[in-house]
Protein backbone atom coordinates (compact mmCIF):
# COMPACT_ATOMS: atom_id res chain seq x y z
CA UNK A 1 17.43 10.35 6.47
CA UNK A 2 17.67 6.69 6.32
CA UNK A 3 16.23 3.78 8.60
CA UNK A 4 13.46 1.27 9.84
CA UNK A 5 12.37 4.73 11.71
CA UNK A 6 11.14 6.12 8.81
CA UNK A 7 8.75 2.96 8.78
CA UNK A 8 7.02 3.85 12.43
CA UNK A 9 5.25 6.93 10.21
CA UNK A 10 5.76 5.82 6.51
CA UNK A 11 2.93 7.77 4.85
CA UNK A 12 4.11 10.59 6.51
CA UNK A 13 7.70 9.65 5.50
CA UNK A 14 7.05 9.05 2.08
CA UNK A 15 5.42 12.44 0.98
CA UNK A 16 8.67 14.09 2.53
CA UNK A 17 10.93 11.75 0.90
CA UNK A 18 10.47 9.98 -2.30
CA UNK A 19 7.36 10.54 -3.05
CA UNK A 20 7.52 14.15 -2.05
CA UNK A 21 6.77 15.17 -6.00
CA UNK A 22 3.41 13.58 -5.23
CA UNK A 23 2.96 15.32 -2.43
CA UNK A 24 -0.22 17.97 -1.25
CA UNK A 25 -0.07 19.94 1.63
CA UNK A 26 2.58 21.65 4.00
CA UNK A 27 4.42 20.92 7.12
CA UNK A 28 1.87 19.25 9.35
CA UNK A 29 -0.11 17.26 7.08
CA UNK A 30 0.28 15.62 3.60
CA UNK A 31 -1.23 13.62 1.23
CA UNK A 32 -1.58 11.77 -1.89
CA UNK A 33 -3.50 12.89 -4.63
CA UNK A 34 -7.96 11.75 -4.37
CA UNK A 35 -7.07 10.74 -8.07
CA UNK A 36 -4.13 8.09 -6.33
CA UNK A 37 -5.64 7.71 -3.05
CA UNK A 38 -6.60 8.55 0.34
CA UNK A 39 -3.37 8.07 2.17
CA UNK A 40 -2.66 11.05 4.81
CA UNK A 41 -0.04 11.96 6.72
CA UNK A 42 0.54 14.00 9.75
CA UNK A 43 3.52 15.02 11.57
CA UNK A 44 1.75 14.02 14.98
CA UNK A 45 -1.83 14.15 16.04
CA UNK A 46 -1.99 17.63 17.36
CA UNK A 47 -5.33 19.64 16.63
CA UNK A 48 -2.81 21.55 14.57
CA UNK A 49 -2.02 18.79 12.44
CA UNK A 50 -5.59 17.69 12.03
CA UNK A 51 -6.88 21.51 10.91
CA UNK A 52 -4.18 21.02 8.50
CA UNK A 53 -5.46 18.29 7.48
CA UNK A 54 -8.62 18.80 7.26
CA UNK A 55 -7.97 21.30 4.34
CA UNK A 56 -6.40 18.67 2.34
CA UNK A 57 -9.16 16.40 2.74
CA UNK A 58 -12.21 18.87 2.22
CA UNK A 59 -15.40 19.20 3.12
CA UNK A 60 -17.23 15.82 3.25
CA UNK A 61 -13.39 14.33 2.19
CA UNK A 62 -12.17 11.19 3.51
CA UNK A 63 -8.65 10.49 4.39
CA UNK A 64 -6.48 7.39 5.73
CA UNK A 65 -3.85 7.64 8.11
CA UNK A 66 -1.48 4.98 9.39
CA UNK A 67 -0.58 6.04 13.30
CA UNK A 68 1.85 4.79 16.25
CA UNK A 69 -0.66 5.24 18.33
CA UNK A 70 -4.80 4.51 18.63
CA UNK A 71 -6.47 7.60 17.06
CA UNK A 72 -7.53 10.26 19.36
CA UNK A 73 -10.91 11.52 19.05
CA UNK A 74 -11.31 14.83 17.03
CA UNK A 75 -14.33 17.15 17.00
CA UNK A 76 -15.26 18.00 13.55
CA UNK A 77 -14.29 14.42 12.69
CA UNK A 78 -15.52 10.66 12.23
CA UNK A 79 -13.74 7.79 12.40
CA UNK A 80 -15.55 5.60 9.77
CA UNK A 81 -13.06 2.77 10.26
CA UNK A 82 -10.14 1.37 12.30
CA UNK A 83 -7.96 -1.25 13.28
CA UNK A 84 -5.02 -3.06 13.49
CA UNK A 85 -2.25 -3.38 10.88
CA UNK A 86 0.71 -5.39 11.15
CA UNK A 87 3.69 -3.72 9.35
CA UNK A 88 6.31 -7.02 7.99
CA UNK A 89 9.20 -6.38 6.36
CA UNK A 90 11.38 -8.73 4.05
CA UNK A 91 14.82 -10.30 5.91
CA UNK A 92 15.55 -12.89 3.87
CA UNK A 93 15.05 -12.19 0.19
CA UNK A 94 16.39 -15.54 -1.12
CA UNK A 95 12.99 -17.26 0.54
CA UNK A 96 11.20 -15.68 -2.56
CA UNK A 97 11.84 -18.40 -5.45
CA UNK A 98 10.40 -17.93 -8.64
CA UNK A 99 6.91 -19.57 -8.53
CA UNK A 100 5.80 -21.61 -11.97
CA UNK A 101 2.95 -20.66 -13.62
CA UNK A 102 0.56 -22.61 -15.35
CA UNK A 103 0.82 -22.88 -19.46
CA UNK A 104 -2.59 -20.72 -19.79
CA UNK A 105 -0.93 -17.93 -17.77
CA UNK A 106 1.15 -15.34 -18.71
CA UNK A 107 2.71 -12.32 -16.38
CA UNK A 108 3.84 -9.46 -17.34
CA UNK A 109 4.39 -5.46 -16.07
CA UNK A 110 1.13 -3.61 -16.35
CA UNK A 111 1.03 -0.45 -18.30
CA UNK A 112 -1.53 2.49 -18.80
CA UNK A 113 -3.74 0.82 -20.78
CA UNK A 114 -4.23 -1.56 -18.37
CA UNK A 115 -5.54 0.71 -15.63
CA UNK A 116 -8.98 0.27 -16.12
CA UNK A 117 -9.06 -3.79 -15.31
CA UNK A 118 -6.32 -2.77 -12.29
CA UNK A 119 -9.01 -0.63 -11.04
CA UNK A 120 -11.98 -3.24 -11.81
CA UNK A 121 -9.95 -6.16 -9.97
CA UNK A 122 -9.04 -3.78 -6.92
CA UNK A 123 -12.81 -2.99 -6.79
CA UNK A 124 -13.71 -6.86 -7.13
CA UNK A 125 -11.42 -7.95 -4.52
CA UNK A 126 -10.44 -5.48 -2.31
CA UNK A 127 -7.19 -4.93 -1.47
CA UNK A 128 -6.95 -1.45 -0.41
CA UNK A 129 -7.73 2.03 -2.06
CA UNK A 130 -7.10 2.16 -5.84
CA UNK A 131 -7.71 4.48 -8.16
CA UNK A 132 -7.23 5.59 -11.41
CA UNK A 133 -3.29 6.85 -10.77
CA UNK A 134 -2.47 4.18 -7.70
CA UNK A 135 -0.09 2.45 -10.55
CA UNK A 136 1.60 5.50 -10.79
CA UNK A 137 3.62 5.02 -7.59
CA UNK A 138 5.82 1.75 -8.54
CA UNK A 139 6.03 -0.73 -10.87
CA UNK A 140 2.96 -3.27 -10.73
CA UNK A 141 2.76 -6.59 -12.51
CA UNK A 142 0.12 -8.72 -13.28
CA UNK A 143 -0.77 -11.85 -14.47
CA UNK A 144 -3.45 -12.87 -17.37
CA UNK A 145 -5.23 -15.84 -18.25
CA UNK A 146 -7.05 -15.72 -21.93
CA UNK A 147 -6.03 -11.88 -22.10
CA UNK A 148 -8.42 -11.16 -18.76
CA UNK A 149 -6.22 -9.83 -15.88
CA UNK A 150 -6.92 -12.30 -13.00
CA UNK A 151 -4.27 -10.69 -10.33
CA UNK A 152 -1.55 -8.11 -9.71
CA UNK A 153 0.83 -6.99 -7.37
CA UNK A 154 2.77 -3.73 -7.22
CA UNK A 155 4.42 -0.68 -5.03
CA UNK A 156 2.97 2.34 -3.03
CA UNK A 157 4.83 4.08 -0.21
CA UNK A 158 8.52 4.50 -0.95
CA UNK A 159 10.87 5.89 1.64
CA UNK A 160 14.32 6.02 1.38
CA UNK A 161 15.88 2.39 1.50
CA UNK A 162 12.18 0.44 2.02
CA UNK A 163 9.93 0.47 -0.25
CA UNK A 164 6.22 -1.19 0.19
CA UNK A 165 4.25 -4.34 -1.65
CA UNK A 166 0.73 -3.25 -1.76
CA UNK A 167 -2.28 -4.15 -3.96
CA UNK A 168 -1.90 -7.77 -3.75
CA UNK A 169 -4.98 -9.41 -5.10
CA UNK A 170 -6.42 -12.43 -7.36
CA UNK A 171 -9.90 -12.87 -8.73
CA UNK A 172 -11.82 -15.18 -6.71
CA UNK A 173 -11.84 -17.80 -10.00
CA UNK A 174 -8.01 -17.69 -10.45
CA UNK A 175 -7.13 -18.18 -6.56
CA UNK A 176 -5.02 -21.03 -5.40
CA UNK A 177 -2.77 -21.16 -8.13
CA UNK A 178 -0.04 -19.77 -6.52
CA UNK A 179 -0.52 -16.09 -7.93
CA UNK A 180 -0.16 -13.64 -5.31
CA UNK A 181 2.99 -15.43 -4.52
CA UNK A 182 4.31 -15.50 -7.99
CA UNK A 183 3.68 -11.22 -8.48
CA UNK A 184 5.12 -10.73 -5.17
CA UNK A 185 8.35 -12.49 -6.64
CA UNK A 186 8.19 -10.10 -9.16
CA UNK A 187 7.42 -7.05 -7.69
CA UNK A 188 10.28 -8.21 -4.52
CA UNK A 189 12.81 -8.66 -7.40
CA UNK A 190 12.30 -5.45 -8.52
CA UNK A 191 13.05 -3.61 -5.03
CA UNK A 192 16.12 -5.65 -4.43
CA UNK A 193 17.48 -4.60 -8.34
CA UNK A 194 17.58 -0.87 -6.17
CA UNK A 195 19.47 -2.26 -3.48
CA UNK A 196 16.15 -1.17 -1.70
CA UNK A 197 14.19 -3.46 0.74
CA UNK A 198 10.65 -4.87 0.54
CA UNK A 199 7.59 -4.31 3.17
CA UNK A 200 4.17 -4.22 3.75
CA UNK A 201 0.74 -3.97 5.78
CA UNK A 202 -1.70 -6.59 6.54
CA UNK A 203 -4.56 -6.87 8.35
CA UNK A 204 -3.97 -9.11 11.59
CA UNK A 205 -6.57 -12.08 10.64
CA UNK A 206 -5.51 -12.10 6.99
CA UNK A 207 -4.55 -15.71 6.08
CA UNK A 208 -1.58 -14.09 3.34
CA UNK A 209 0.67 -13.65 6.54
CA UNK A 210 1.67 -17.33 6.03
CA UNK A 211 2.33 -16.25 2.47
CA UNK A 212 4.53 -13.25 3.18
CA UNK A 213 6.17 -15.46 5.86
CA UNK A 214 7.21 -18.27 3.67
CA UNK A 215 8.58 -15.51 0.93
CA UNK A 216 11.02 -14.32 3.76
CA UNK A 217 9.02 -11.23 6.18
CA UNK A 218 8.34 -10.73 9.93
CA UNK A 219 6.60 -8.99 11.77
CA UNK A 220 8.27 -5.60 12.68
CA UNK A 221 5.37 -3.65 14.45
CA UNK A 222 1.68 -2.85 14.87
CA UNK A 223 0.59 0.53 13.52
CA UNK A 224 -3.27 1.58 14.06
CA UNK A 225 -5.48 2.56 10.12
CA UNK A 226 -7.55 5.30 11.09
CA UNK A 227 -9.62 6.52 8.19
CA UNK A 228 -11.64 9.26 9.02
CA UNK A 229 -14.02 12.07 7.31
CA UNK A 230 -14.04 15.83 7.42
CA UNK A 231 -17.16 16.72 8.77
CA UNK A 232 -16.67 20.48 8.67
């Protein structure tokens, strides 16, 4: 099972594919771990595939899904956000150059002990749901100034030939130094070392598109974030 289909449902595709080890829940509805995240998956959005779901999220639990389609209304559910997200994938991997850091920065791949300031820099800034075993899902790097960990990069959903550039973030005193650009250099490099193909999501009024433009991705589709908590 291999293709840019697999990326119309990729949470969905990744808990049956490479990250199926990861995976809770049966045929209509996975997800990851609460420990790595909220990410869900269904097969469609029957009611069947929503009671499944619901018992992987729990009472009170709150779940994330990425959809084809605007969410349809559920009873024993509320939608506590939505939106947009524009799904780009990489094309032209030579457009990522090594970016120069300054002398009084150092990167480097993160490792277990450096989950706690992952998790304190996600909370900081942002840039999606991260938890204590997110880094378990790819390789993440990060960069340092004076030993403090000022941004990171790394990878979440993997599917079979793609796999996605998430958690891209930079403390608000470190930004403008060409960061976000140099980790995703890094974390691109990576991916291509697999013969495997960068992509990711972005919100559509995020100013990084320009960014993830200029390092070589476009636009493949619009997918709808529906997270949403079990009220039952």
């Amino acid at each position: 099972m291999h293709g840019t289909h697999l990326l119309d449902n990729p949470i969905w595709n990744s808990l049956n594919t490479e990250h199926s080890v990861l995976a809770l829940g049966n045929g209509l509805a996975r997800r990851y771990p609460p420990s790595i995240g909220p990410l869900s998956g269904t097969a469609d959005q029957t009611e069947a595939s929503y009671e499944a779901l619901r018992a992987l999220a729990g009472p009170k639990g709150i779940v994330a899904l990425f959809l084809t389609e605007p969410s349809i209304p559920r009873a024993g559910w509320t939608e506590i956000r939505s939106g947009e997200l524009v799904q780009m994938i990489c094309v032209d991997a030579s457009a990522s150059a090594p970016a120069l850091l300054p002398k009084s920065a150092t990167m480097r791949l993160l490792a277990r002990e450096d989950v706690s300031s992952m998790v304190a820099l996600a909370e900081l800034t942002e840039p999606g749901p991260f938890r204590e075993r997110t880094s378990e899902l790819g390789v993440f790097y990060g960069i340092f100034e004076d030993a403090r960990l000022v941004a990171m990069a790394g990878q979440r959903m993997h599917v079979p030939g793609y796999v996605e550039v998430s958690a891209v973030c930079t403390h608000p005193d470190a930004r403008g130094r060409g960061y976000a650009r140099a980790l995703m250099t890094g974390v691109m490099a990576d991916i291509a070392r697999r013969g495997e193909t960068p992509f990711l999501h972005v919100l559509p009024d995020n100013p990084a598109i320009r960014v993830y433009e200029g390092l070589g991705y476009e636009r493949r589709r619009t997918l709808h974030l529906s997270v949403i908590r079990n009220d039952g």
